[in-house]
Every structure is written in C-alpha cells, then in structure tokens.
N, C-alpha and C. Protein backbone atom coordinates (compact mmCIF):
# COMPACT_ATOMS: atom_id res chain seq x y z
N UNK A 1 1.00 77.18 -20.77
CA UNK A 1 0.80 76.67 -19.44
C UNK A 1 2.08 75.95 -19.01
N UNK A 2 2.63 76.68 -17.53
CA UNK A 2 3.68 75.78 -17.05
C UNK A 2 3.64 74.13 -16.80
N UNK A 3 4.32 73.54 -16.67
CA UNK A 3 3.97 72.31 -16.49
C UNK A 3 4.65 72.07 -14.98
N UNK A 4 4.33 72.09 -13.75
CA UNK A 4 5.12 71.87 -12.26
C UNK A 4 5.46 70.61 -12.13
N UNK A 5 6.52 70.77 -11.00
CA UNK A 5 6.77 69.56 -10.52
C UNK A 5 6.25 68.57 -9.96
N UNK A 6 5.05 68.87 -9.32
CA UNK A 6 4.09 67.53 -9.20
C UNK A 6 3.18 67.05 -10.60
N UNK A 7 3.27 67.75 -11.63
CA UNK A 7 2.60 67.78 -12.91
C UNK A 7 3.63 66.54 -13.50
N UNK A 8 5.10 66.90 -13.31
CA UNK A 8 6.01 65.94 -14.19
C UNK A 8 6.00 64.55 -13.32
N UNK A 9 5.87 64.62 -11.88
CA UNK A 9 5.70 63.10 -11.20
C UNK A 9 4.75 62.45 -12.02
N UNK A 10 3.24 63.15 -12.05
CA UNK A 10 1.98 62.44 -12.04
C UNK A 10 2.24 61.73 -13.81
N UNK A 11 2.89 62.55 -14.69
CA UNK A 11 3.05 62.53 -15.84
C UNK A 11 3.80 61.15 -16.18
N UNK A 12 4.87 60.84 -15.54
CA UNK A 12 6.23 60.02 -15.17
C UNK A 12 4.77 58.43 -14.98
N UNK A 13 4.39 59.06 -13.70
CA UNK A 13 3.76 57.32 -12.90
C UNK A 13 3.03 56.80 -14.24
N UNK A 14 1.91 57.88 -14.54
CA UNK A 14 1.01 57.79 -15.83
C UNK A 14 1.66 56.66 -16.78
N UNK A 15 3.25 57.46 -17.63
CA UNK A 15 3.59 56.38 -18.29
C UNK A 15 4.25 54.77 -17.97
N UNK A 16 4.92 55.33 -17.20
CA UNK A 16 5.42 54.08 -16.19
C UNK A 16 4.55 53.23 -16.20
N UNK A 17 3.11 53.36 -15.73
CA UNK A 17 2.24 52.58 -15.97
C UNK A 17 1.62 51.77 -16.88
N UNK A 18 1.85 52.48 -17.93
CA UNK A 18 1.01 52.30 -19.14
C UNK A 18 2.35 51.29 -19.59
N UNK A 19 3.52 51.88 -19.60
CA UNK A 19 4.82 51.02 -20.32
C UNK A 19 4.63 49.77 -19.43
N UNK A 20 4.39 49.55 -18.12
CA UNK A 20 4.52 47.92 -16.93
C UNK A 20 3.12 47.30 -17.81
N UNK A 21 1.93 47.60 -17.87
CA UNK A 21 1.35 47.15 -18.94
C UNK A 21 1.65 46.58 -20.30
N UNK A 22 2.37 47.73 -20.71
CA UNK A 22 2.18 46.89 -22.43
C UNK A 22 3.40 45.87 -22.48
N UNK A 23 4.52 45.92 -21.88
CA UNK A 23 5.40 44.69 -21.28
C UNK A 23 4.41 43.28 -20.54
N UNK A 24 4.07 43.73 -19.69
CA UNK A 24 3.16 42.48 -19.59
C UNK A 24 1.93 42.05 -20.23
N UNK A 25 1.46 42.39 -21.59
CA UNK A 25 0.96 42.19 -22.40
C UNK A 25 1.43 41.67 -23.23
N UNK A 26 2.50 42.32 -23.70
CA UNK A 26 3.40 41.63 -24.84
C UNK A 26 4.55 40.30 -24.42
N UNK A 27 4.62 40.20 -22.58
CA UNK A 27 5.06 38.80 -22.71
C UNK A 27 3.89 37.97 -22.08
N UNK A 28 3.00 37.79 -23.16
CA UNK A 28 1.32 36.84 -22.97
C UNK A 28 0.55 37.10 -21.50
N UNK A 29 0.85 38.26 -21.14
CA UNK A 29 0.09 38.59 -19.78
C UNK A 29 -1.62 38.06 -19.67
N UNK A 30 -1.84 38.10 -20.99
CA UNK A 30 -3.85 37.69 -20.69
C UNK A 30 -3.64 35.98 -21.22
N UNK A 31 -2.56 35.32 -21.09
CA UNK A 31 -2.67 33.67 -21.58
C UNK A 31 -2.49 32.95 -20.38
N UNK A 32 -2.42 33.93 -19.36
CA UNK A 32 -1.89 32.84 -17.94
C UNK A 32 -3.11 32.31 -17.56
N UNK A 33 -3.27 31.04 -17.35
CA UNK A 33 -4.27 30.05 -16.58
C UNK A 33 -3.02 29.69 -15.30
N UNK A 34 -3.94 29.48 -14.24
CA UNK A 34 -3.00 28.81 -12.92
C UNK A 34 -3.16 26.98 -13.42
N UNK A 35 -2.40 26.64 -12.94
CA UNK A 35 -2.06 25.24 -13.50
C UNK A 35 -3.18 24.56 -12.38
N UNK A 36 -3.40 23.31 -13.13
CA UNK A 36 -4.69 22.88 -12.37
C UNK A 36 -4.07 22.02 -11.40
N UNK A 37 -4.96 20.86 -10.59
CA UNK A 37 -4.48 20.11 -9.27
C UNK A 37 -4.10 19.45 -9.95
N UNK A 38 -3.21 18.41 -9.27
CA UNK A 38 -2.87 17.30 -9.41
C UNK A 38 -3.87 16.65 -9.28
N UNK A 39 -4.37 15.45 -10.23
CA UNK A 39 -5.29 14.09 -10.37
C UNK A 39 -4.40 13.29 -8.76
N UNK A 40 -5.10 13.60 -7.54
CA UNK A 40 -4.47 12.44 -6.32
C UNK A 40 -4.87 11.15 -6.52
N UNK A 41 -5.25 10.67 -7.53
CA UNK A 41 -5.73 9.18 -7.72
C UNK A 41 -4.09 8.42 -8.54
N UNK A 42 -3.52 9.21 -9.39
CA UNK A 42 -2.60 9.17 -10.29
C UNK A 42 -1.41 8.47 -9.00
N UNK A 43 -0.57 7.61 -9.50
CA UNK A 43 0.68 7.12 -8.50
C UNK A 43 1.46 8.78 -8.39
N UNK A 44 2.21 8.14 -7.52
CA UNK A 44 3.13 9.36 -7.01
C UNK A 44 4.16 8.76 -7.40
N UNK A 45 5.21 9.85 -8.28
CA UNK A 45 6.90 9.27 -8.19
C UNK A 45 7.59 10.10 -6.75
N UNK A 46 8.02 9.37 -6.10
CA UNK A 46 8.77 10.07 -5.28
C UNK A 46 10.30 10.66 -6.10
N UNK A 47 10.78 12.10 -5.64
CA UNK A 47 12.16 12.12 -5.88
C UNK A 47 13.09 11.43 -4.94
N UNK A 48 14.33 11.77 -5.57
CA UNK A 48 15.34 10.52 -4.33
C UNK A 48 15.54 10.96 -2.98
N UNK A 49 15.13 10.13 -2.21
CA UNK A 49 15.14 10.70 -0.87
C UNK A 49 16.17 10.18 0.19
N UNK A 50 16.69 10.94 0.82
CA UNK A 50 17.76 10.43 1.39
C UNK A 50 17.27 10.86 3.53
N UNK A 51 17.18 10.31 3.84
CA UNK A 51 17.32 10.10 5.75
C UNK A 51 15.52 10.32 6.06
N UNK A 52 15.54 10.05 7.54
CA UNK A 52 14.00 10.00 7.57
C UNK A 52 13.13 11.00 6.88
N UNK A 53 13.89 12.59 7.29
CA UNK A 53 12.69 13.77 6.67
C UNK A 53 12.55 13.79 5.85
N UNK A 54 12.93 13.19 4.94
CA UNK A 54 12.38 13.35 3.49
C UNK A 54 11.45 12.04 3.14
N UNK A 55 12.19 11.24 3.80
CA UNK A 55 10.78 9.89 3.14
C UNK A 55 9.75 10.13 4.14
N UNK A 56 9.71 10.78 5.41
CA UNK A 56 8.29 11.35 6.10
C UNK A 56 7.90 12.16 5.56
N UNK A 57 8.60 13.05 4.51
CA UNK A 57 7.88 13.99 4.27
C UNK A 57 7.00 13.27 2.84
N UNK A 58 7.99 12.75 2.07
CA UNK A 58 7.22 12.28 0.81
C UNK A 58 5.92 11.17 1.57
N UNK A 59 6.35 10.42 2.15
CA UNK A 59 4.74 9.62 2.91
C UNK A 59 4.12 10.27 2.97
N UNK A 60 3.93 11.78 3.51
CA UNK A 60 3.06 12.46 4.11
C UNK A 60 2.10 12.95 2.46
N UNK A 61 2.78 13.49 2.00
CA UNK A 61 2.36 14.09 0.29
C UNK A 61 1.95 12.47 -0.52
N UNK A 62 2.51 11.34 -0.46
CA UNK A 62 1.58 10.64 -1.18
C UNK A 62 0.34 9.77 0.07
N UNK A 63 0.33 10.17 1.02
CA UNK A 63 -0.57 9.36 1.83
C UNK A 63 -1.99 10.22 1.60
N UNK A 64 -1.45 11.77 1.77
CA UNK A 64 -2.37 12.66 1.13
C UNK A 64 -3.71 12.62 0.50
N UNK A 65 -2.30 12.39 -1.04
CA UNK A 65 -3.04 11.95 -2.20
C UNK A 65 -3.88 10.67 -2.17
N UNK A 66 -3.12 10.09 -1.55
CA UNK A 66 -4.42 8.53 -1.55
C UNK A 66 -5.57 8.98 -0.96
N UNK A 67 -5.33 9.85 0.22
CA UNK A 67 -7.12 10.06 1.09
C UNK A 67 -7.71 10.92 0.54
N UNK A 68 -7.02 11.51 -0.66
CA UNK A 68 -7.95 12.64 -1.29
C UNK A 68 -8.65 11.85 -2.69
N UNK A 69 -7.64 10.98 -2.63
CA UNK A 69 -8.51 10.31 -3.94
C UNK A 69 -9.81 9.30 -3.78
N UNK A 70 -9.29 8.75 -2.24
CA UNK A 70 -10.54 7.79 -1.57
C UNK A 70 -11.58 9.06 -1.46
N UNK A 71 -11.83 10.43 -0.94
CA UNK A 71 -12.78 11.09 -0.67
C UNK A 71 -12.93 11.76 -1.42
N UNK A 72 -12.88 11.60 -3.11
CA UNK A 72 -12.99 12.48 -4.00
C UNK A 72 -12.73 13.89 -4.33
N UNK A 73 -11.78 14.04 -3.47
CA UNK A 73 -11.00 15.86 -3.22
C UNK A 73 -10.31 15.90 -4.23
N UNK A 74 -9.48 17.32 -3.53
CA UNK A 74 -7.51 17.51 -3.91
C UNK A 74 -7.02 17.10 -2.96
N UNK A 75 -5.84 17.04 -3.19
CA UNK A 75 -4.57 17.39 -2.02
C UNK A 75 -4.43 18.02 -1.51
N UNK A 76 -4.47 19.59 -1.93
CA UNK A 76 -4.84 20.78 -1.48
C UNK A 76 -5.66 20.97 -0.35
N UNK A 77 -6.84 20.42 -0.79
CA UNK A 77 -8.08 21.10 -0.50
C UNK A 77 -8.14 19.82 1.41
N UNK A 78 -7.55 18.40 0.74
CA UNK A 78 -7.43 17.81 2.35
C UNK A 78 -6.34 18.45 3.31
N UNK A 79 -5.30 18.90 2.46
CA UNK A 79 -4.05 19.31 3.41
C UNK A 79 -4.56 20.30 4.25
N UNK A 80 -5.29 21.19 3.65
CA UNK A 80 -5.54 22.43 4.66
C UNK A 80 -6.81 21.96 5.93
N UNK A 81 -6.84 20.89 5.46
CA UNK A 81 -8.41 19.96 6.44
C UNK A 81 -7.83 19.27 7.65
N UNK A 82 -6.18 18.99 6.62
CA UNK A 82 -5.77 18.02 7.94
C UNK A 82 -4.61 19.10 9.06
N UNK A 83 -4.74 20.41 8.77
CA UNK A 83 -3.95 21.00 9.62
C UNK A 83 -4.49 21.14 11.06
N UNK A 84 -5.83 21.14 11.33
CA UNK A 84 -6.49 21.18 12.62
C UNK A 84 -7.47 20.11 13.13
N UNK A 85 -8.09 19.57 14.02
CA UNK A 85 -8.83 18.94 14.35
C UNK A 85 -10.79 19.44 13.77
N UNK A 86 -10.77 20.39 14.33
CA UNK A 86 -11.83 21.33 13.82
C UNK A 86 -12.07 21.31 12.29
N UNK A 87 -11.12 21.74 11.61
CA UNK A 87 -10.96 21.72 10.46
C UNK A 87 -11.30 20.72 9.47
N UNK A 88 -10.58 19.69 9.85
CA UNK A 88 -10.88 18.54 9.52
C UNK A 88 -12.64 17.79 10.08
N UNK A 89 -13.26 18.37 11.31
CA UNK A 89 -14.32 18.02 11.33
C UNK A 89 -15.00 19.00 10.44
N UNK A 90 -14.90 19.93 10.02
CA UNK A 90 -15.81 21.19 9.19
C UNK A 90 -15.60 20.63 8.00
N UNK A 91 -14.63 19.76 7.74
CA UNK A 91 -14.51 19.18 5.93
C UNK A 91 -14.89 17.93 6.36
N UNK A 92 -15.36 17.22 6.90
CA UNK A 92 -16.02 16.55 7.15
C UNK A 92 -17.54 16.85 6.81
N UNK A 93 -18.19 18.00 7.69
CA UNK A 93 -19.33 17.86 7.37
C UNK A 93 -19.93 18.85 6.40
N UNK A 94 -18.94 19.24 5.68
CA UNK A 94 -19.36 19.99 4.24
C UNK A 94 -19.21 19.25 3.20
N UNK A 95 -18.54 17.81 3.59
CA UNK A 95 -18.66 17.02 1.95
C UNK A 95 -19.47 15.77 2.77
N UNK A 96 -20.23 16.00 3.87
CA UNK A 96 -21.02 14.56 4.25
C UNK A 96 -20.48 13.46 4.81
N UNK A 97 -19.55 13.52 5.39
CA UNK A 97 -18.28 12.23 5.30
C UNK A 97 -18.64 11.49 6.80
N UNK A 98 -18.61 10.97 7.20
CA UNK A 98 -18.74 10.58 8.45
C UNK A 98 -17.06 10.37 9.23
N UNK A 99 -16.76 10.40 10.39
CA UNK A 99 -15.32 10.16 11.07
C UNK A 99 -15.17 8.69 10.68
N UNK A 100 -15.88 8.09 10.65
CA UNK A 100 -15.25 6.91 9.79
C UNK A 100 -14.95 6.70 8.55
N UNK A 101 -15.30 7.33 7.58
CA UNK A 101 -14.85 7.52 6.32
C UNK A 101 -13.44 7.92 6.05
N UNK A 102 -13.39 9.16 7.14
CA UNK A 102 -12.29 10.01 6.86
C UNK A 102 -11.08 9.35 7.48
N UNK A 103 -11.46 8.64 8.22
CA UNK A 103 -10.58 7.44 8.98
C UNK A 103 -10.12 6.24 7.96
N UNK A 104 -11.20 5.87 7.56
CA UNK A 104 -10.54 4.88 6.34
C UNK A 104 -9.89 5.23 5.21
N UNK A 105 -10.20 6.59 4.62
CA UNK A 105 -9.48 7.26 3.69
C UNK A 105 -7.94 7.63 4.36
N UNK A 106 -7.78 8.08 5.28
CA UNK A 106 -6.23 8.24 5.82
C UNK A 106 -5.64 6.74 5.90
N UNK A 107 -6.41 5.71 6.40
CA UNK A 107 -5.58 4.72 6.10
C UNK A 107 -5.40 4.08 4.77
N UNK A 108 -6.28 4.25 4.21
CA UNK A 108 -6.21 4.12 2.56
C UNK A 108 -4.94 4.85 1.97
N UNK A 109 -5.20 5.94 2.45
CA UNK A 109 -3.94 7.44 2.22
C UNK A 109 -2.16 6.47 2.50
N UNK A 110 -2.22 6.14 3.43
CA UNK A 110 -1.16 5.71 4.30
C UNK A 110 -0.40 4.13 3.37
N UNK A 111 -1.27 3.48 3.57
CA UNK A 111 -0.86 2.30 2.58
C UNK A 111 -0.33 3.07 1.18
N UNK A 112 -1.29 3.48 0.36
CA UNK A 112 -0.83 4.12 -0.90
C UNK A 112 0.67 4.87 -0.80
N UNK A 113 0.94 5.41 0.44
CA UNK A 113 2.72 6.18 0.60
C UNK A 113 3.45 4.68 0.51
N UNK A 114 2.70 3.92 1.15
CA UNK A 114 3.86 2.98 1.45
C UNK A 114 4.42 2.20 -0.09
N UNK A 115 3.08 1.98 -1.04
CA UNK A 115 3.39 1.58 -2.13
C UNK A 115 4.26 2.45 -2.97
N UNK A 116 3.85 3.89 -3.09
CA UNK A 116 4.41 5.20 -3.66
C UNK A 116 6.35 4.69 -3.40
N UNK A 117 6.08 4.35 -1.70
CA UNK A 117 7.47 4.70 -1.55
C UNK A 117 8.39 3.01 -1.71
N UNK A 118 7.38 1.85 -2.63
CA UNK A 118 8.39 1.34 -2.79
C UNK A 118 8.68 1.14 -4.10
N UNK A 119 7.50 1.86 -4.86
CA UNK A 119 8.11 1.52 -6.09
C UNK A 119 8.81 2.47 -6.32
N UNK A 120 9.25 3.64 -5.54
CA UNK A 120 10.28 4.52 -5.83
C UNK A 120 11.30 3.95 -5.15
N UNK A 121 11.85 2.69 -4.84
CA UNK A 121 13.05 2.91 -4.13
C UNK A 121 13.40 3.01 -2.65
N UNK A 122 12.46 3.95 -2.14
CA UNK A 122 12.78 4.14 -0.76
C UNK A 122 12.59 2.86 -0.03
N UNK A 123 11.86 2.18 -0.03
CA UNK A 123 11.35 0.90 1.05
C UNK A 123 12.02 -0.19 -0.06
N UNK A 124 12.06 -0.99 0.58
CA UNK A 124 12.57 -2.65 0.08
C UNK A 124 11.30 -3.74 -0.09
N UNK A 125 11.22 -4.29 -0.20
CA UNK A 125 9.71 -5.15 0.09
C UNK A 125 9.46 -5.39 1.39
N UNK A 126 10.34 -6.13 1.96
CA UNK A 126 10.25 -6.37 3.58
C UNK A 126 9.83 -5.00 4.28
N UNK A 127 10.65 -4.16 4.11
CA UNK A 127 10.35 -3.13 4.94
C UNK A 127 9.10 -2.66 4.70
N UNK A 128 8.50 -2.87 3.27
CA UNK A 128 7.09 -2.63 2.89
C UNK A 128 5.95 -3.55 3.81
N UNK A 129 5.93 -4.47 3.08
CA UNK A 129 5.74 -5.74 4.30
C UNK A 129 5.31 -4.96 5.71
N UNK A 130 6.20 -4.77 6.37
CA UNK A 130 6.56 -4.25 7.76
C UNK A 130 5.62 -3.18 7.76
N UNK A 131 5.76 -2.38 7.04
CA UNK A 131 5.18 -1.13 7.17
C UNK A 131 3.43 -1.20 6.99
N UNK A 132 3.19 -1.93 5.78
CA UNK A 132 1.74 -2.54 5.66
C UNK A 132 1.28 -2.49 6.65
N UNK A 133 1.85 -3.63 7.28
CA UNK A 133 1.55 -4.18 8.66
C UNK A 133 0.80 -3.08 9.73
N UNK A 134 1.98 -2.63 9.76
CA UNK A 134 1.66 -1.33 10.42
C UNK A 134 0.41 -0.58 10.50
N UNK A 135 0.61 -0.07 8.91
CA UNK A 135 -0.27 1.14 8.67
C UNK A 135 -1.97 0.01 9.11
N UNK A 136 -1.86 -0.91 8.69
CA UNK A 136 -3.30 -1.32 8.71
C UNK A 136 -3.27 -1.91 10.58
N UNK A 137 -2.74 -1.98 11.27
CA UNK A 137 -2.61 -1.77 12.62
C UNK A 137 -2.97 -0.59 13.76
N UNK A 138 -2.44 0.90 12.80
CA UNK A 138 -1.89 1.59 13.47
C UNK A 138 -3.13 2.18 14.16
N UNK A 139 -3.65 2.71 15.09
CA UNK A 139 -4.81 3.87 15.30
C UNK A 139 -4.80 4.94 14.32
N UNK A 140 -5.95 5.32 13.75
CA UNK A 140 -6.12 5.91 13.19
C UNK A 140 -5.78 7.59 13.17
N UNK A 141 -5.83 7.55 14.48
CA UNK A 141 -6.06 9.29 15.48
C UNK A 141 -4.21 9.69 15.08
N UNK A 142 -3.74 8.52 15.46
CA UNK A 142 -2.38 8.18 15.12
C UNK A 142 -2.19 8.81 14.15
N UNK A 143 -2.27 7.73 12.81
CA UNK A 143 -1.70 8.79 11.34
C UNK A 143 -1.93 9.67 11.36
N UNK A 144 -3.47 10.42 11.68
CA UNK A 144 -3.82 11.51 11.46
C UNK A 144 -3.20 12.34 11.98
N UNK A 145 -2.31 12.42 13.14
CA UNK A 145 -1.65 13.80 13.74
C UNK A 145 -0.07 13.77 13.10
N UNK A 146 0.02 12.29 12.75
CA UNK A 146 1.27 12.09 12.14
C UNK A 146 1.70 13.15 10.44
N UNK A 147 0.42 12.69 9.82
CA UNK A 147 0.45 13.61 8.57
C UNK A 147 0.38 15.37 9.06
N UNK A 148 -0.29 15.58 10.32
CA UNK A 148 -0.17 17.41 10.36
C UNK A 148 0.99 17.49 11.12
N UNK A 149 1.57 16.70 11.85
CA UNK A 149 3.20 16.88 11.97
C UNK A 149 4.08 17.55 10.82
N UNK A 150 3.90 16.21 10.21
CA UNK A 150 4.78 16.21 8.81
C UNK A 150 4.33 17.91 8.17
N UNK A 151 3.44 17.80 8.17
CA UNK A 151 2.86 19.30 7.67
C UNK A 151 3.45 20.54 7.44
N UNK A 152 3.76 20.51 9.19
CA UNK A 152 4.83 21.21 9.64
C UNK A 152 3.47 22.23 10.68
C-alpha cells in the first residue's frame, strides 16, 4: 500500500503531537498547581517607588488588600468588583454586605495603603499623619472611584 501525501501530513501532525506531549510530560507537565491568592490580611511590602504613579498605583493594590481582608475576600476577586458600579453592587449582594460595609472596608482598605506605604518608605510620618487625616475624612464614593481609576 502506497502511502500519499496527505497520508505523510496526517502521519507528521500524529507524531508531532505525541513528541509536544511527552516533552511536556517530562518537564513535570501533570505537577503544575496555579499558585494560590495572596493572604490580603498579610502587610504589603511595597517595591521602591519613585513619582506619583507608582505610589497611586501601589495605594491602590495595598488599599485593596485591606478591603478584601475587612470583607473576607481576595484581591482578585474585589478588584474585578471594584471595576464598575454595578459590579460592585452584585458583589455586594452575593456575599450579603450592605453599602455600608463595603464603604467601611474601602476605608479600612485606604488607611492600611497608607500604613503599607510608610513602612515602606514612601510616606514620612507627617505626610502619613496628613494622609490619615484624609483618608478618614475623605467621602467614601470618593476612594471608591479613586481605586477604579488607579485600575486603569
């Protein structure tokens, strides 16, 4: 029996296949686990940050973590909550939360950046101070559009 030219493609993919397999078998292809969340209760180290976008951005990632740790989440799982208004009311009422909860957890969130960002360096005490001030001042509706800014 001849063997044709669509016979030698199908023949070709066949092994091709079988060889992309046993390569990713043999470098631990069935040991991968996806790495789990981050614990948002855990401090945040900031890396070194240099001009506003980066210490808005790191505020934004440990203010996060603080409101995910006040509402027993991820980070993850609030970030994608805090990209819309809606959104954030639908994770609201799938974990029970009331708009005031989720309000005190962002300001909870918010203070915690500010600490994040002074024991890393970025803030001074005063400017911490200052910022305290602030955050426990600020409207709430406020941070909240502030962190889906930062978002991007």
């Amino acid at each position: 029996m001849a063997v044709t030219g669509s016979m030698r493609l199908l023949l070709a993919a066949v092994v091709a296949s079988a060889l992309l397999v046993a390569v990713y078998l043999a470098a631990g292809g069935l040991d991968y686990r996806p790495l789990a969340t981050a614990d948002p209760c855990l401090p945040r180290s900031w890396p070194p940050v240099h001009g506003t976008t980066q210490i808005a951005e790191q505020v934004a990632y440990s203010a996060l973590d603080g409101a995910a740790c006040k509402l027993g989440t991820s980070r993850e799982e609030l970030t994608l909550a805090f990209t819309s208004r809606d959104r954030l009311d639908e994770f609201a009422r799938s974990h029970h939360l009331s708009t005031s909860q989720v309000d005190a957890a962002a300001r909870v969130g918010l203070l915690r950046a500010v600490d994040d960002g002074e024991r890393s360096g970025a803030f001074n005490s005063v400017e911490a101070f200052v910022l305290r001030i602030a955050a426990r001042a600020a409207p709430v509706d406020r941070l909240i559009e502030y962190v889906r800014q930062e978002l991007g």
